[in-house]
N, C-alpha and C. Protein backbone atom coordinates (compact mmCIF):
# COMPACT_ATOMS: atom_id res chain seq x y z
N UNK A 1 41.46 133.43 41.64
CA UNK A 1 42.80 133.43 42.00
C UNK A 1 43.19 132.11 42.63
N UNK A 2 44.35 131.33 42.62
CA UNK A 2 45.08 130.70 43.23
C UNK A 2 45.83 130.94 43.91
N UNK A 3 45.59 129.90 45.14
CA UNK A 3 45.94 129.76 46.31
C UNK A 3 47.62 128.60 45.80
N UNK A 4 48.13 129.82 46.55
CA UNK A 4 50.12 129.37 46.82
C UNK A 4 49.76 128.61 48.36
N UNK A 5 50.50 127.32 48.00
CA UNK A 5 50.50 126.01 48.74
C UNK A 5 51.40 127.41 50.20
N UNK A 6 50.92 126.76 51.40
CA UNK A 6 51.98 127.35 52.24
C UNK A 6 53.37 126.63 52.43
N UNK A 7 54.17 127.53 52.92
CA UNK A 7 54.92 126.43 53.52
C UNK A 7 54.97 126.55 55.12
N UNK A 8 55.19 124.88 55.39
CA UNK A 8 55.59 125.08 56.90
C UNK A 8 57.13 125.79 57.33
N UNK A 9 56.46 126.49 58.54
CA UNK A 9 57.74 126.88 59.04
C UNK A 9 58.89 126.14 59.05
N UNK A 10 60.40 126.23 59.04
CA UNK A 10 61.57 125.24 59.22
C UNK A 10 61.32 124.77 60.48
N UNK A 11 61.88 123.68 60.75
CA UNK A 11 61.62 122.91 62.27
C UNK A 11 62.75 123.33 63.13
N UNK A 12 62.55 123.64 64.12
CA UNK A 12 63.93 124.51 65.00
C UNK A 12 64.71 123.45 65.46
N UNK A 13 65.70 123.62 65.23
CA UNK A 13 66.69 122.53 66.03
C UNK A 13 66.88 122.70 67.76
N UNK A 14 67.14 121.43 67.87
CA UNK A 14 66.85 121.97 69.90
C UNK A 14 68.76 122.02 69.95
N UNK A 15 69.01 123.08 70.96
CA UNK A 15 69.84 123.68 71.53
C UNK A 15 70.31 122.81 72.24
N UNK A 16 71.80 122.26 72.28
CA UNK A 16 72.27 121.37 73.67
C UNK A 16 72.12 122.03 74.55
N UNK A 17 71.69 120.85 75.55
CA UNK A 17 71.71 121.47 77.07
C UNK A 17 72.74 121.69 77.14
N UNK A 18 73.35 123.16 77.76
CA UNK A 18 74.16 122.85 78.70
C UNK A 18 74.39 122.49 79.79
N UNK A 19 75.47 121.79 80.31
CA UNK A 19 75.77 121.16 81.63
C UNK A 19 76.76 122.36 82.88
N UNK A 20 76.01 122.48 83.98
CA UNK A 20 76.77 123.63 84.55
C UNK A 20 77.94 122.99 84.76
N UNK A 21 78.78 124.31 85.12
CA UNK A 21 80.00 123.79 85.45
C UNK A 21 80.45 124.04 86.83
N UNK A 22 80.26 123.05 87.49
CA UNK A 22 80.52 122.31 88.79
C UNK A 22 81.65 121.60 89.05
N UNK A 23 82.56 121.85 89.98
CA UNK A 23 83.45 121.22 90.12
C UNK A 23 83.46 119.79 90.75
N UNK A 24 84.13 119.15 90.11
CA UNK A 24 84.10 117.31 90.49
C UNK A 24 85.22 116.83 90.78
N UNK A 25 85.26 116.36 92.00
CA UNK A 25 86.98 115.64 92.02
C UNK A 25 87.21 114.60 91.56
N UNK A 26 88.76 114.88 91.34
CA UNK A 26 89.38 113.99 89.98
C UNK A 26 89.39 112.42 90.73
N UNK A 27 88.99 111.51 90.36
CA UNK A 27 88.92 110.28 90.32
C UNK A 27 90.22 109.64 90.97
N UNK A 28 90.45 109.19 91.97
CA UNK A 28 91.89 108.36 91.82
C UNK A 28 91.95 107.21 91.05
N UNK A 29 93.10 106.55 90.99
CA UNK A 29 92.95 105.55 89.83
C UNK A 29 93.22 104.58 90.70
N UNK A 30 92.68 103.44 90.38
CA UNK A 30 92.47 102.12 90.94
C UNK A 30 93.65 101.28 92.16
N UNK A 31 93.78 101.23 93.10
CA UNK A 31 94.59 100.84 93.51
C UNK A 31 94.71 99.03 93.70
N UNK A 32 95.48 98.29 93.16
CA UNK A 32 95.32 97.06 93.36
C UNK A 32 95.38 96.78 94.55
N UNK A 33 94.82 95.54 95.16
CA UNK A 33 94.18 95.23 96.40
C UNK A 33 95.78 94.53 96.98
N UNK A 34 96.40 93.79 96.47
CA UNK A 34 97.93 93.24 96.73
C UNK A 34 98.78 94.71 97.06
N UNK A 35 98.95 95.87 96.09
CA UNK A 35 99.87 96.98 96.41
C UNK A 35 99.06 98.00 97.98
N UNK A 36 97.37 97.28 97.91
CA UNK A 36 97.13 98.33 99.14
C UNK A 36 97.83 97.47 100.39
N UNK A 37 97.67 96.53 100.47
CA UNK A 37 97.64 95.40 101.33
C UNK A 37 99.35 95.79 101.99
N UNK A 38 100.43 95.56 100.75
CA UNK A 38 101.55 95.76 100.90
C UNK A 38 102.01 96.71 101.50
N UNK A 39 101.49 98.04 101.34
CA UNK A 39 101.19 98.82 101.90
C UNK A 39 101.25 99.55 103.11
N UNK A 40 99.90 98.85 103.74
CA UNK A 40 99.31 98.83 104.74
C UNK A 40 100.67 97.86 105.88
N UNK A 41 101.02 96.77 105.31
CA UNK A 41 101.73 95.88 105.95
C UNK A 41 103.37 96.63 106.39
N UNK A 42 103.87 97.30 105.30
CA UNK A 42 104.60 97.97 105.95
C UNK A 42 105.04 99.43 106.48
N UNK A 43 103.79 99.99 106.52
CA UNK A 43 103.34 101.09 107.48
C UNK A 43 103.26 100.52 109.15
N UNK A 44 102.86 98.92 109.40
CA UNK A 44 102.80 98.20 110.29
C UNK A 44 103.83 98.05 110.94
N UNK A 45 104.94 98.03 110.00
CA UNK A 45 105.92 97.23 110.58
C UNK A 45 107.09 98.41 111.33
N UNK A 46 106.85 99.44 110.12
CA UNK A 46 107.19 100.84 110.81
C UNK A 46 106.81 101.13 111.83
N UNK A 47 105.51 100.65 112.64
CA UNK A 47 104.93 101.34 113.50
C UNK A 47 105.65 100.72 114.45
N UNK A 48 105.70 99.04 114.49
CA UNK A 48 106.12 98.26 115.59
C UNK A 48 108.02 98.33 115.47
N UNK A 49 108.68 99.54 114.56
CA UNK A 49 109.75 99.00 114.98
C UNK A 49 110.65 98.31 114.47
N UNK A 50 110.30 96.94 113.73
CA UNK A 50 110.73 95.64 114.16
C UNK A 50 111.24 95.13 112.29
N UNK A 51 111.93 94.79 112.14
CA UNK A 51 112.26 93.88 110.78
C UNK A 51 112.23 94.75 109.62
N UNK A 52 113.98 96.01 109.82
CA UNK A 52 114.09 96.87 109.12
C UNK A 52 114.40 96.26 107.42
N UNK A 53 115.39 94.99 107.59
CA UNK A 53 115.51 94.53 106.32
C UNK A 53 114.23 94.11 105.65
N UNK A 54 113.04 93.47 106.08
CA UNK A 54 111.84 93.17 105.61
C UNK A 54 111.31 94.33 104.94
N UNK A 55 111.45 95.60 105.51
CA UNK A 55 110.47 97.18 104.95
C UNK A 55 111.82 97.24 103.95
N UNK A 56 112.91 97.29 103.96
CA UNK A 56 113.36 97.64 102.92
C UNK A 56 112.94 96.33 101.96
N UNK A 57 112.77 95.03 102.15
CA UNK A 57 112.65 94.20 100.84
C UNK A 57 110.87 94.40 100.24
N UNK A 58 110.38 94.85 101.02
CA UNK A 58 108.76 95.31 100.63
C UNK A 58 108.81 96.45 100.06
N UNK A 59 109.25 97.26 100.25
CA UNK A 59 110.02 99.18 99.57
C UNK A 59 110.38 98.70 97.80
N UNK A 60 111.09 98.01 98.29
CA UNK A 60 111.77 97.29 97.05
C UNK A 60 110.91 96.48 95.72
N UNK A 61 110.06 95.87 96.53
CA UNK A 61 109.07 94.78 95.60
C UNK A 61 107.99 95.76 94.90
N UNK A 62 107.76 96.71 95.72
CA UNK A 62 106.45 97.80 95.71
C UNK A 62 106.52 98.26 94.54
N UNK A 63 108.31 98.99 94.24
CA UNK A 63 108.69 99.54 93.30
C UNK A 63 108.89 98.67 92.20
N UNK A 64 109.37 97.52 91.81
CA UNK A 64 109.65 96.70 90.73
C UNK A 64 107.38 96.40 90.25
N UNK A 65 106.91 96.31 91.52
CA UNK A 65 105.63 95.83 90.93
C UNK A 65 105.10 97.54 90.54
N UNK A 66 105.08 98.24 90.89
CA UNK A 66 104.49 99.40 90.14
C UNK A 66 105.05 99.68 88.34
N UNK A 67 106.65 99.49 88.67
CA UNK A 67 107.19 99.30 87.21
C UNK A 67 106.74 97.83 86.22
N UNK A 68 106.59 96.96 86.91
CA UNK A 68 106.16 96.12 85.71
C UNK A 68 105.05 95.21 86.19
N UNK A 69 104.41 95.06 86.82
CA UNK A 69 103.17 94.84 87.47
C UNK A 69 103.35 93.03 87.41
N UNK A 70 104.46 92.84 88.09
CA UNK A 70 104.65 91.34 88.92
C UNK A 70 104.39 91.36 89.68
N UNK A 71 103.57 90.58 90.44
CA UNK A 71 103.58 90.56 92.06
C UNK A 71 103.99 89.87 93.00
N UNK A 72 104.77 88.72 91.84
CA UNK A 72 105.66 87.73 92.38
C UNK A 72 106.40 88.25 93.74
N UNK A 73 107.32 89.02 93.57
CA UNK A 73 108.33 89.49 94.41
C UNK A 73 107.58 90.03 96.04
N UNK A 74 106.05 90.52 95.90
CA UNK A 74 105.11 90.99 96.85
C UNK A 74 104.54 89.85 97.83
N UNK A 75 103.88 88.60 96.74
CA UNK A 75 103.61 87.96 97.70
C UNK A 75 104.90 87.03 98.21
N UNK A 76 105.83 86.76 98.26
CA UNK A 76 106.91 86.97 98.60
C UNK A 76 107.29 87.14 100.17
N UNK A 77 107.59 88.64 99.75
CA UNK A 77 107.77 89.24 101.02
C UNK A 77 106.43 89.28 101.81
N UNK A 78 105.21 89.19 100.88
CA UNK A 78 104.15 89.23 102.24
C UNK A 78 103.66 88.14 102.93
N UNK A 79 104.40 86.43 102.33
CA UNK A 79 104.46 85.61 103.51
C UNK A 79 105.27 85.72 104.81
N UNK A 80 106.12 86.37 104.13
CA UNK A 80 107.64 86.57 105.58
C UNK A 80 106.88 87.57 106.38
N UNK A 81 106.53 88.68 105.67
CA UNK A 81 105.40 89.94 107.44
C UNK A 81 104.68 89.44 107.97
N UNK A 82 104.00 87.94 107.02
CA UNK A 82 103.12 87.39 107.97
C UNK A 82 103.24 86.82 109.17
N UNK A 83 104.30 86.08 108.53
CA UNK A 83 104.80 85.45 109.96
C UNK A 83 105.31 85.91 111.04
N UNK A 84 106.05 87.61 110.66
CA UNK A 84 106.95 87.85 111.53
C UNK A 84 105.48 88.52 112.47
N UNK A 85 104.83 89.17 111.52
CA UNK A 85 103.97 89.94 112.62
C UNK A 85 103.00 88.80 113.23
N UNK A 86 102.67 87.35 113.17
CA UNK A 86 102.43 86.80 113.74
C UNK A 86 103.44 85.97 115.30
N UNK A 87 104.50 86.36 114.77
CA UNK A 87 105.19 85.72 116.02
C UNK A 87 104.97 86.99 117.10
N UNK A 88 105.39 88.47 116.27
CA UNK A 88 104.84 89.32 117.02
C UNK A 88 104.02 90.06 117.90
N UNK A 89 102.73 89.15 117.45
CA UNK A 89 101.36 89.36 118.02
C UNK A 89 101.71 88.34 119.17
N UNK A 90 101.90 86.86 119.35
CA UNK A 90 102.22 86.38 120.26
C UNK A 90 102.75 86.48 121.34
N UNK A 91 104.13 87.69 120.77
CA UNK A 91 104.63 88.21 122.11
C UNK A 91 104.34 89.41 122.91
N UNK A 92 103.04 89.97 121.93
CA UNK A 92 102.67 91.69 122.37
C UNK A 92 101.57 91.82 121.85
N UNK A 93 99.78 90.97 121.50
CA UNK A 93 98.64 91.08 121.17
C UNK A 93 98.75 92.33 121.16
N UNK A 94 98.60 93.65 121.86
CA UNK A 94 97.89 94.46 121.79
C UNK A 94 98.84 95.72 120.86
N UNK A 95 99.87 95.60 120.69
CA UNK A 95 101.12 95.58 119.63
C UNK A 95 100.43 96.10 118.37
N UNK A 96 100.05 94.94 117.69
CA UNK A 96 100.13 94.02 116.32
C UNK A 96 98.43 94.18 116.65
């Protein structure tokens, strides 16, 4: 009698891992270092008070640079806070 060749078994395919499902918080998205800055500068200025037309022209720039991402108009206004909150610090260090 003859011998029937075997065959090998089919090769099993491997199963994706699955990945548990764990909750992950959502990522914020990048904040440019000029819009944090801007920011930050007139949260400052709110605090001290002082150079209401300046927060509105920084309010202002914030919004044109989020819509078209100039920052012309930012650094701008963020030489003028500089100065002001530097004359400021002069007259009230612990202030500023």
């Amino acid at each position: 009698m003859a011998k029937k060749p075997v065959k090998s078994p089919a090769k099993k395919v491997a199963e994706p891992v699955k990945k548990s499902m764990t909750s992950s918080k959502p990522k914020k998205p990048a904040v440019n270092p000029i819009e944090k800055t801007s920011e930050d500068v007139l949260k400052k200025l709110k605090s001290l008070k002082i150079e209401y037309g300046l927060q509105g022209d920084i309010e202002w720039c914030l919004g044109s640079y989020r819509n078209d991402k100039n920052p012309v108009g930012l650094y701008a206004m963020l030489e003028k806070a500089l100065l002001v909150l530097k004359d400021s610090a002069a007259k009230n260090a612990k202030a500023v």
